[in-house]
C-alpha atoms as a PDB file:
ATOM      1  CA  UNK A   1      -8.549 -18.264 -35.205  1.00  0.00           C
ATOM      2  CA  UNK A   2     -11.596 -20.779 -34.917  1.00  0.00           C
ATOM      3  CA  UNK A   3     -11.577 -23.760 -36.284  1.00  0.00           C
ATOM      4  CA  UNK A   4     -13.945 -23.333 -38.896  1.00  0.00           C
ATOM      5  CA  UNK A   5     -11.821 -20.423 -40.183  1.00  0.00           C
ATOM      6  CA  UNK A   6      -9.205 -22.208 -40.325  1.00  0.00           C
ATOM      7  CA  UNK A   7     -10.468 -24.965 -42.585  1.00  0.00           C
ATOM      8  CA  UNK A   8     -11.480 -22.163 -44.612  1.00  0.00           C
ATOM      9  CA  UNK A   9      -8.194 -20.894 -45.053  1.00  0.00           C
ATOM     10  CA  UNK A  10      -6.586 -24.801 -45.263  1.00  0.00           C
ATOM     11  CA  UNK A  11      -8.920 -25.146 -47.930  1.00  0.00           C
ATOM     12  CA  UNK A  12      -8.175 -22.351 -50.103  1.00  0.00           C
ATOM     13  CA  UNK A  13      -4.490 -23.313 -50.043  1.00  0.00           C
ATOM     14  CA  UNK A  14      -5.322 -26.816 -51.182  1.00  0.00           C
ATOM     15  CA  UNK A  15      -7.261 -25.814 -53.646  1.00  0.00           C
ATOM     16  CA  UNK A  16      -4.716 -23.133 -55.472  1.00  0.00           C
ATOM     17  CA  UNK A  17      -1.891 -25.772 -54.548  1.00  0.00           C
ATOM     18  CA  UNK A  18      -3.865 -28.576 -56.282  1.00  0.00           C
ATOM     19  CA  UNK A  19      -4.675 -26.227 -59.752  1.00  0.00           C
ATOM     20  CA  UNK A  20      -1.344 -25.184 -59.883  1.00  0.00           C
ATOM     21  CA  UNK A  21      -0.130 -28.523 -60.016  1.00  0.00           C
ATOM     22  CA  UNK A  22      -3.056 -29.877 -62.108  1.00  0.00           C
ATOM     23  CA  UNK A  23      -2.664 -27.384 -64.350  1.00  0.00           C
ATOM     24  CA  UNK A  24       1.375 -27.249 -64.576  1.00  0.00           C
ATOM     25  CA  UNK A  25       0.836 -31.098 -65.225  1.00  0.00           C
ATOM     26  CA  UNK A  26      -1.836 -30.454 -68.491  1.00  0.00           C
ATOM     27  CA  UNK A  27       1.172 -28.003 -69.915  1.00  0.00           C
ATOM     28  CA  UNK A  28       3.434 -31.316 -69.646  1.00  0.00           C
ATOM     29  CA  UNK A  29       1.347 -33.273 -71.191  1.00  0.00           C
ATOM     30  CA  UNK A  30       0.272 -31.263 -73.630  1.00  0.00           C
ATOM     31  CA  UNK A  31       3.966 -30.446 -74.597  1.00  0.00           C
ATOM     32  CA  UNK A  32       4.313 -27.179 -73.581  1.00  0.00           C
ATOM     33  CA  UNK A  33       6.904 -26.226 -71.458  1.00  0.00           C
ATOM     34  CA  UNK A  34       8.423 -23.284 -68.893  1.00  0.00           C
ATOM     35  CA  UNK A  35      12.058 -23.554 -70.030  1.00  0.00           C
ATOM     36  CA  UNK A  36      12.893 -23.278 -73.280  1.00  0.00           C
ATOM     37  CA  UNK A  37      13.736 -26.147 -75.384  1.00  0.00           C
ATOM     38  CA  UNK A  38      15.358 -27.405 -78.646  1.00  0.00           C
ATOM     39  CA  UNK A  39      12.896 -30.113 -79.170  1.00  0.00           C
ATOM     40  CA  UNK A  40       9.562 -31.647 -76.941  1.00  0.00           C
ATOM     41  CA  UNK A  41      11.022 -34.940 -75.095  1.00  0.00           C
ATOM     42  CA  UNK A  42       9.015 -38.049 -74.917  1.00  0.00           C
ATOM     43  CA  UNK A  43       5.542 -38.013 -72.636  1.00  0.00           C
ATOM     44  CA  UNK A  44       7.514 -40.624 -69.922  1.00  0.00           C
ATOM     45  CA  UNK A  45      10.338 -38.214 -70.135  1.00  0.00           C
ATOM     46  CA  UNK A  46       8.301 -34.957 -69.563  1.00  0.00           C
ATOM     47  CA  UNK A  47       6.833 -36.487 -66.383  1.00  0.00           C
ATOM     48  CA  UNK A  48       9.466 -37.909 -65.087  1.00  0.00           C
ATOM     49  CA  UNK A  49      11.367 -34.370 -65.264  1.00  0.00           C
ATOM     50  CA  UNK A  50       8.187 -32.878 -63.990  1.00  0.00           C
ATOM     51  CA  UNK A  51       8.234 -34.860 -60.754  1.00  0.00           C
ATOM     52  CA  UNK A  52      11.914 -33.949 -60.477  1.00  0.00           C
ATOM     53  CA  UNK A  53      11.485 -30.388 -59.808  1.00  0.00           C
ATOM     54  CA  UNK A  54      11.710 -28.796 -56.282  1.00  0.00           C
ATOM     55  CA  UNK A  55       9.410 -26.802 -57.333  1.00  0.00           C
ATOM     56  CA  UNK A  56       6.463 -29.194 -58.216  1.00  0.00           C
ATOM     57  CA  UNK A  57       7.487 -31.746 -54.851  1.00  0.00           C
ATOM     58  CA  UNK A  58       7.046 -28.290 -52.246  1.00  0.00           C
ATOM     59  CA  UNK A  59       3.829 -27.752 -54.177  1.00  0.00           C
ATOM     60  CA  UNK A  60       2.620 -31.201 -53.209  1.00  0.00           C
ATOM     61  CA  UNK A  61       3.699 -31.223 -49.937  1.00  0.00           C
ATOM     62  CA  UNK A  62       1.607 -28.265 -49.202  1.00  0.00           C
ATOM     63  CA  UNK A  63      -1.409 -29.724 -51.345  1.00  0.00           C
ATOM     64  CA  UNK A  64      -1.094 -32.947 -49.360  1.00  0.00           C
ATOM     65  CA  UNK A  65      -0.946 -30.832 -45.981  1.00  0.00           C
ATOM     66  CA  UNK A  66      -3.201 -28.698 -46.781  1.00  0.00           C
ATOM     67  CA  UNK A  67      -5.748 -31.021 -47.825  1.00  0.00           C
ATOM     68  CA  UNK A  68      -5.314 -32.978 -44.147  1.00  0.00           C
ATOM     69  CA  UNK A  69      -5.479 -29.685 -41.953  1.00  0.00           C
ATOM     70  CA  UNK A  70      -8.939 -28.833 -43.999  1.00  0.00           C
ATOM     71  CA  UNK A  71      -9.954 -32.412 -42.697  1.00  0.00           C
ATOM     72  CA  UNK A  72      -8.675 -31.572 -39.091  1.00  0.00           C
ATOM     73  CA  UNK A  73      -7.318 -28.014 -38.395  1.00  0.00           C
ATOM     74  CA  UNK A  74      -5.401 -29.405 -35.343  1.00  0.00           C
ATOM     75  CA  UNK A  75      -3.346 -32.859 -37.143  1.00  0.00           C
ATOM     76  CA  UNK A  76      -0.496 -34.041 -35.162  1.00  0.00           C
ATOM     77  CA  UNK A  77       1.090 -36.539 -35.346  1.00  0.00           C
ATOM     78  CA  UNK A  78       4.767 -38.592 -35.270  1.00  0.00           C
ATOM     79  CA  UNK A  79       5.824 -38.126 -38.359  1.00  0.00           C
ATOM     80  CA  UNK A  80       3.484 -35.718 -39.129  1.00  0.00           C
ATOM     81  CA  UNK A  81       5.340 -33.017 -37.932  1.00  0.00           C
ATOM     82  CA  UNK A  82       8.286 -32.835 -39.924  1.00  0.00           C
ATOM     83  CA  UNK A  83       6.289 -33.696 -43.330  1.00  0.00           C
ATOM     84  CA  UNK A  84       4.489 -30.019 -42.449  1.00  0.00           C
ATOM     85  CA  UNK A  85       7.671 -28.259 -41.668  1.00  0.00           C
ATOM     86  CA  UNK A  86       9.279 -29.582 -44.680  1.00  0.00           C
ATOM     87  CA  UNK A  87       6.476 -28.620 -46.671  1.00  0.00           C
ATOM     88  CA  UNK A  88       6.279 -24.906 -45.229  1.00  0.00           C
ATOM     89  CA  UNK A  89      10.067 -24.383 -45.718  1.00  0.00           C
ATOM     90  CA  UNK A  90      10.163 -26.080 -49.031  1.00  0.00           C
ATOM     91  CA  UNK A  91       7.554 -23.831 -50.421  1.00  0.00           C
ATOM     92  CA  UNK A  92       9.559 -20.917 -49.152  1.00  0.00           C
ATOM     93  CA  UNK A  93      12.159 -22.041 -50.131  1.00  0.00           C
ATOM     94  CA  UNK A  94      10.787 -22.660 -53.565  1.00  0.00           C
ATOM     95  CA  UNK A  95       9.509 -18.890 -53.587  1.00  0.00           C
ATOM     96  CA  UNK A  96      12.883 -16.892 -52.828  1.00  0.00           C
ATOM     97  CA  UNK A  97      15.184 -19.192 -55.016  1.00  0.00           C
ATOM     98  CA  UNK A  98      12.809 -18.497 -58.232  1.00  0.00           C
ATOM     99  CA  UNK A  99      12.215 -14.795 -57.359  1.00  0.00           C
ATOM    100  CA  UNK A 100      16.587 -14.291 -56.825  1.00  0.00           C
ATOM    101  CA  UNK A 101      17.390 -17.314 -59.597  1.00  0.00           C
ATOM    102  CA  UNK A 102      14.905 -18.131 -61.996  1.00  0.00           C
ATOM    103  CA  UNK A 103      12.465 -15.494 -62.487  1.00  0.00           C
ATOM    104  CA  UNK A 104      15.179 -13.404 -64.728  1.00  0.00           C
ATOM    105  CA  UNK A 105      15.618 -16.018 -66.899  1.00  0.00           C
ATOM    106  CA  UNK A 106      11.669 -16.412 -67.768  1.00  0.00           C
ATOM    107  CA  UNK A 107       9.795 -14.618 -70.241  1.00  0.00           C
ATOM    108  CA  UNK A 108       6.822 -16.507 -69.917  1.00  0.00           C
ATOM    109  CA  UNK A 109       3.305 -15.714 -71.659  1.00  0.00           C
ATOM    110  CA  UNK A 110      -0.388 -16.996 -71.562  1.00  0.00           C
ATOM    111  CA  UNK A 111      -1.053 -20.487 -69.428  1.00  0.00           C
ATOM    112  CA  UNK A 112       2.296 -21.003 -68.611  1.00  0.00           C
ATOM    113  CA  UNK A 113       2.521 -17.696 -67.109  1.00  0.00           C
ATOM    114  CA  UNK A 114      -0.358 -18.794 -64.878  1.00  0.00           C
ATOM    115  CA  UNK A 115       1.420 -22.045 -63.466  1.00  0.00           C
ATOM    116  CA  UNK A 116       4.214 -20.072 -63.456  1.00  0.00           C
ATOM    117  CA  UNK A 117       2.659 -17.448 -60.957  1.00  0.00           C
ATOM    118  CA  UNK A 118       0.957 -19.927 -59.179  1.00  0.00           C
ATOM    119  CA  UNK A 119       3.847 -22.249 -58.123  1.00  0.00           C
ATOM    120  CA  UNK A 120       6.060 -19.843 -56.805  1.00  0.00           C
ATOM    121  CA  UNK A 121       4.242 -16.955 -55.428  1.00  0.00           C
ATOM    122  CA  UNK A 122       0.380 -17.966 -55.086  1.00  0.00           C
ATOM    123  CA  UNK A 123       1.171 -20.611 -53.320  1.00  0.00           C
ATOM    124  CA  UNK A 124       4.182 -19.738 -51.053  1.00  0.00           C
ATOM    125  CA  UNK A 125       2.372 -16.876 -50.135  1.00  0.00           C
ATOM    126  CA  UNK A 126      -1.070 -18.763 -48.801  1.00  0.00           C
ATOM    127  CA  UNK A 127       1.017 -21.266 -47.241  1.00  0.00           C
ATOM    128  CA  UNK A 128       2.765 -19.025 -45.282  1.00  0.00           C
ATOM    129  CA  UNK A 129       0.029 -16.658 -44.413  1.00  0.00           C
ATOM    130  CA  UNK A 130      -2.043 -19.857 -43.181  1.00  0.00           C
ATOM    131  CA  UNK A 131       0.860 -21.008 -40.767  1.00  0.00           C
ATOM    132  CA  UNK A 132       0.701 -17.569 -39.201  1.00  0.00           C
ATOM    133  CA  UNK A 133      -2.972 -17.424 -39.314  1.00  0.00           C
ATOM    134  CA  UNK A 134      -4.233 -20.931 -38.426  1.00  0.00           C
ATOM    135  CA  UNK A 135      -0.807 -23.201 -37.544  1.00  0.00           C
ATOM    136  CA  UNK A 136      -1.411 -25.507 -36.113  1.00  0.00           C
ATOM    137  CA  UNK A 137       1.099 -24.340 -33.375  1.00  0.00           C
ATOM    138  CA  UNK A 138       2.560 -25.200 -31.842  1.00  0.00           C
ATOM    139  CA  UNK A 139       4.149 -28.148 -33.388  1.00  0.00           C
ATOM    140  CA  UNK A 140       7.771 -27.703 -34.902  1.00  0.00           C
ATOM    141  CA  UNK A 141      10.734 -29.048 -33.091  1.00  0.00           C
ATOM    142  CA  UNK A 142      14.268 -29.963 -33.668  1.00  0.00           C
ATOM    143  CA  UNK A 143      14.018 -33.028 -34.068  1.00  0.00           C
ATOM    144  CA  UNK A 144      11.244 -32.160 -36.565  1.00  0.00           C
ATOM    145  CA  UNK A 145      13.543 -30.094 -38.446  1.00  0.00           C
ATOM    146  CA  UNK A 146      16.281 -32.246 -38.644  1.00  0.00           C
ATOM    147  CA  UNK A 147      13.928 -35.099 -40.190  1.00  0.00           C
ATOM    148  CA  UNK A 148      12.449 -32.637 -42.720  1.00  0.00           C
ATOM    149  CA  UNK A 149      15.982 -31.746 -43.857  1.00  0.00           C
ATOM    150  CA  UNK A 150      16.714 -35.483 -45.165  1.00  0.00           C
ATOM    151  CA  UNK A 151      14.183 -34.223 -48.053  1.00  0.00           C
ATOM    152  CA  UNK A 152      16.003 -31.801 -49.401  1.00  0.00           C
ATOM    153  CA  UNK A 153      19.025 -33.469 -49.136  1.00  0.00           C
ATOM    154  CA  UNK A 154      18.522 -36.133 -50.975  1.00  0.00           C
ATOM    155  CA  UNK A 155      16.676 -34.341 -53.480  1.00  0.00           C
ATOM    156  CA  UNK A 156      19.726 -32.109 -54.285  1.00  0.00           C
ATOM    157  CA  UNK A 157      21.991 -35.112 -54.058  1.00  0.00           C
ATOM    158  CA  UNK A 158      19.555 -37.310 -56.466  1.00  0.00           C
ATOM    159  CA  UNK A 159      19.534 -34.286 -58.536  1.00  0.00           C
ATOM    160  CA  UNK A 160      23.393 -33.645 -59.019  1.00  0.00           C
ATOM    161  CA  UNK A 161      23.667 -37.647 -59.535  1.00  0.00           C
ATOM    162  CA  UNK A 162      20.946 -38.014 -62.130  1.00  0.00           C
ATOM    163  CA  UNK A 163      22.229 -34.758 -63.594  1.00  0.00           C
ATOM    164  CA  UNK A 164      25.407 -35.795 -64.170  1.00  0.00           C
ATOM    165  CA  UNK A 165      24.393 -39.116 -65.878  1.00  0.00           C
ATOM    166  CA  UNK A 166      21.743 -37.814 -68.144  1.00  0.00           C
ATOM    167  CA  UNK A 167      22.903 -34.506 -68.608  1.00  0.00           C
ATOM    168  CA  UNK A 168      19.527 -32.718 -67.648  1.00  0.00           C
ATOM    169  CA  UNK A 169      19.118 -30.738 -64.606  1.00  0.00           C
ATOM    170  CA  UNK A 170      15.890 -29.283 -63.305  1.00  0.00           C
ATOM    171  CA  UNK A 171      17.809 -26.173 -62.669  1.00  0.00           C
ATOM    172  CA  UNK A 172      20.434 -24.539 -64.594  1.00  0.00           C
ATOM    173  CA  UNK A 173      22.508 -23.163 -61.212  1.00  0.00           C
ATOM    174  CA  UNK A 174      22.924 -27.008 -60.975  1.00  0.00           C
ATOM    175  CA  UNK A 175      24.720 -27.324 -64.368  1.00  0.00           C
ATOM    176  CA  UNK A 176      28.230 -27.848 -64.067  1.00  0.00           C
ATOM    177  CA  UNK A 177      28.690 -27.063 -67.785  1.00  0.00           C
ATOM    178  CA  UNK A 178      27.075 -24.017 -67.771  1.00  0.00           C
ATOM    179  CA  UNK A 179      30.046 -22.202 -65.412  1.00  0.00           C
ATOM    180  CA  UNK A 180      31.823 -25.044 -63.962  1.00  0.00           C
ATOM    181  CA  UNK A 181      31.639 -26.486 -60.616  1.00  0.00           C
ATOM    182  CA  UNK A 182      32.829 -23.415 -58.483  1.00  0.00           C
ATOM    183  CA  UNK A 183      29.450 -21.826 -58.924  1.00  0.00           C
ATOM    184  CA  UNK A 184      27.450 -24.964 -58.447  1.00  0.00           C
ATOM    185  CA  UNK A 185      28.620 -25.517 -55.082  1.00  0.00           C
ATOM    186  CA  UNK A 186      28.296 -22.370 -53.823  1.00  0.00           C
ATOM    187  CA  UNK A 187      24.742 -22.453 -54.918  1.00  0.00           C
ATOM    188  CA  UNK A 188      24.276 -26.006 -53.279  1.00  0.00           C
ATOM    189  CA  UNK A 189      26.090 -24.374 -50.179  1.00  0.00           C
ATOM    190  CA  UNK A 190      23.745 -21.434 -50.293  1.00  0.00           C
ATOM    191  CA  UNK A 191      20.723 -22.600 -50.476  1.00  0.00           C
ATOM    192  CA  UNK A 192      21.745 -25.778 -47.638  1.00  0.00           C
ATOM    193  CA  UNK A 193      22.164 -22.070 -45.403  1.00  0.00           C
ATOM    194  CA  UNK A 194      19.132 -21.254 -46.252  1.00  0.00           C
ATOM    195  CA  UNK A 195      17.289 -23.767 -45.173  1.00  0.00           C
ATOM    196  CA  UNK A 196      19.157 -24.459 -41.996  1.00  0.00           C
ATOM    197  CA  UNK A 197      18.608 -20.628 -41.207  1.00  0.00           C
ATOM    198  CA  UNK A 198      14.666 -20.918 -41.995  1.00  0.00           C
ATOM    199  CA  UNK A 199      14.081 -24.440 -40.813  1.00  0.00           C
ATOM    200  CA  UNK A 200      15.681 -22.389 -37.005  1.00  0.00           C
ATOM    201  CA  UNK A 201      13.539 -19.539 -37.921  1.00  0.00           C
ATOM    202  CA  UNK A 202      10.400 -21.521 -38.315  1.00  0.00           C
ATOM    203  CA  UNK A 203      11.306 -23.855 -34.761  1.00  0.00           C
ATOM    204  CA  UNK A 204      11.811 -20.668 -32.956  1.00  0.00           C
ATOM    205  CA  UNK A 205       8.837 -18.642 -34.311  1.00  0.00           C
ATOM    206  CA  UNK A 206       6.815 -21.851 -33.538  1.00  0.00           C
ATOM    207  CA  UNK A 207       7.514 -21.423 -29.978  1.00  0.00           C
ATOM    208  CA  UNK A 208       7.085 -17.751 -29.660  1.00  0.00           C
ATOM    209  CA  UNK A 209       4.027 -17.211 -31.656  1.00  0.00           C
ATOM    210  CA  UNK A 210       0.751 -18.210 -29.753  1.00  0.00           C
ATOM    211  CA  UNK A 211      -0.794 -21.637 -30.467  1.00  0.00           C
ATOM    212  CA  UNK A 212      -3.473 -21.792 -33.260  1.00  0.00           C
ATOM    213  CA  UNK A 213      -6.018 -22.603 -33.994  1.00  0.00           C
ATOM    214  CA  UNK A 214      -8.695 -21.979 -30.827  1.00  0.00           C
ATOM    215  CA  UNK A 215     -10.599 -25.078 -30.286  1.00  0.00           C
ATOM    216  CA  UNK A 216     -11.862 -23.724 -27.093  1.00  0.00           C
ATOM    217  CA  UNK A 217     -15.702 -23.045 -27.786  1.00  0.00           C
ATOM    218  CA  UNK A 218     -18.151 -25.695 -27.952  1.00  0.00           C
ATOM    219  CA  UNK A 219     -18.886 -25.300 -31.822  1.00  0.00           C
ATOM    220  CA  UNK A 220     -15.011 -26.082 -32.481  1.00  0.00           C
ATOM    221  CA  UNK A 221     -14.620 -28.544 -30.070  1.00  0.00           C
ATOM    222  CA  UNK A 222     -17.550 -30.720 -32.154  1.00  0.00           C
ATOM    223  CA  UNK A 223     -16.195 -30.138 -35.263  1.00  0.00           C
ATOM    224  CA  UNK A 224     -12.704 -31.260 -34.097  1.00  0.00           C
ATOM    225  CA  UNK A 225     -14.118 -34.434 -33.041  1.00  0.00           C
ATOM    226  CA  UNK A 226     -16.195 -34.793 -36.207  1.00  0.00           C
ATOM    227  CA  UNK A 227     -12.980 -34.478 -37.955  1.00  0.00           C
ATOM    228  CA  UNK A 228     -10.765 -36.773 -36.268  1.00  0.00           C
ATOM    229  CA  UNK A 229     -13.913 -39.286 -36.463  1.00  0.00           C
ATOM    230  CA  UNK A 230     -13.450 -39.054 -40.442  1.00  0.00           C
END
């Protein structure tokens, strides 16, 4: 993988990442929405759940990432390094919880469909198939990992907190009152597997797979610098 194929393929994920969430924002504001409601909240309100989602941060993570690696297809950096990982298993993670939890709850039609679609298959999909294409590689470590894990964290402990103050949760397998609290922790404790399990996945796949992308030829090597120049 070049380096000027791999901006290509950076660049394609930033851009679907970036209309998802552009247009998943426009539904907001508009006042449509994914889950069903009694009643259309407040604009301030809409946003502010909007933001809250999982769902919508791993989006931007990988928008924000992606939009960096098309700049320079071999970023490192400090802290770097676990902002990508998190955003790689986020957006996984984001894809299998909908496609097990969600999705049979959905009956979605027309633009909200699309976002829909987008979110949590479009996008988890490129993302991943980029990583294995054009890394970079390697770059995960456990240290990495255990820094990306403070994200979700504190986004499911924020979540459970605000939740139980407000009474609105982003997702309903988070809502005590929907089949008491025995459910919602195994959920919590689930999905806290799950990413322990894929952020050791993606540390020791990082190792074993070879490092991407090439900036071996003379072509790359000048666009590399004209990137890190920027």
């Amino acid at each position: 993988m070049t380096l000027a194929r791999a901006r290509q393929l950076h660049l394609v994920v930033a851009v679907v990442a970036t209309t998802a969430l552009v247009l998943q924002a426009v539904l907001v504001v508009t006042g449509a929405s994914v889950l069903a409601e009694t009643e259309v909240p407040p604009l301030a309100t809409r946003l502010g759940r909007l933001v809250s989602y999982f769902t919508i941060q791993s989006n931007l993570l990988v928008a924000v990432t992606a939009w960096q690696l098309w700049r320079d297809p071999l970023r490192d950096g400090r802290w770097w390094r676990p902002v990508r990982l998190a955003a790689l298993v986020g957006i996984t993670v984001t894809g299998l919880v909908h496609f097990v939890l969600l999705r049979p709850l959905l009956d979605l039609e027309g633009a909200n469909w699309v976002a829909d679609k987008l979110l949590h298959l479009a996008v988890p999909l490129l993302a991943l198939l980029a990583w294995a294409l054009a890394g970079p590689r390697p770059r995960a470590t456990w240290r990495a990992a255990l820094e990306a894990l403070v994200w979700p964290v504190a986004w499911t402990v924020w979540t459970l907190v605000v939740g139980a103050l407000s009474g609105w949760y982003p997702y309903p397998f988070l809502d005590h009152r929907e089949n008491g609290v025995g459910p919602v922790v195994v959920a919590v404790v689930g999905i806290t597997v799950l990413f322990l399990l894929l952020f050791a996945g993606a540390v020791a796949l990082d190792r074993r797979l070879r490092p991407v992308p090439d900036a071996g030829g003379a072509g790359d090597a000048a666009l590399s610098r004209a990137s890190r120049a920027r």
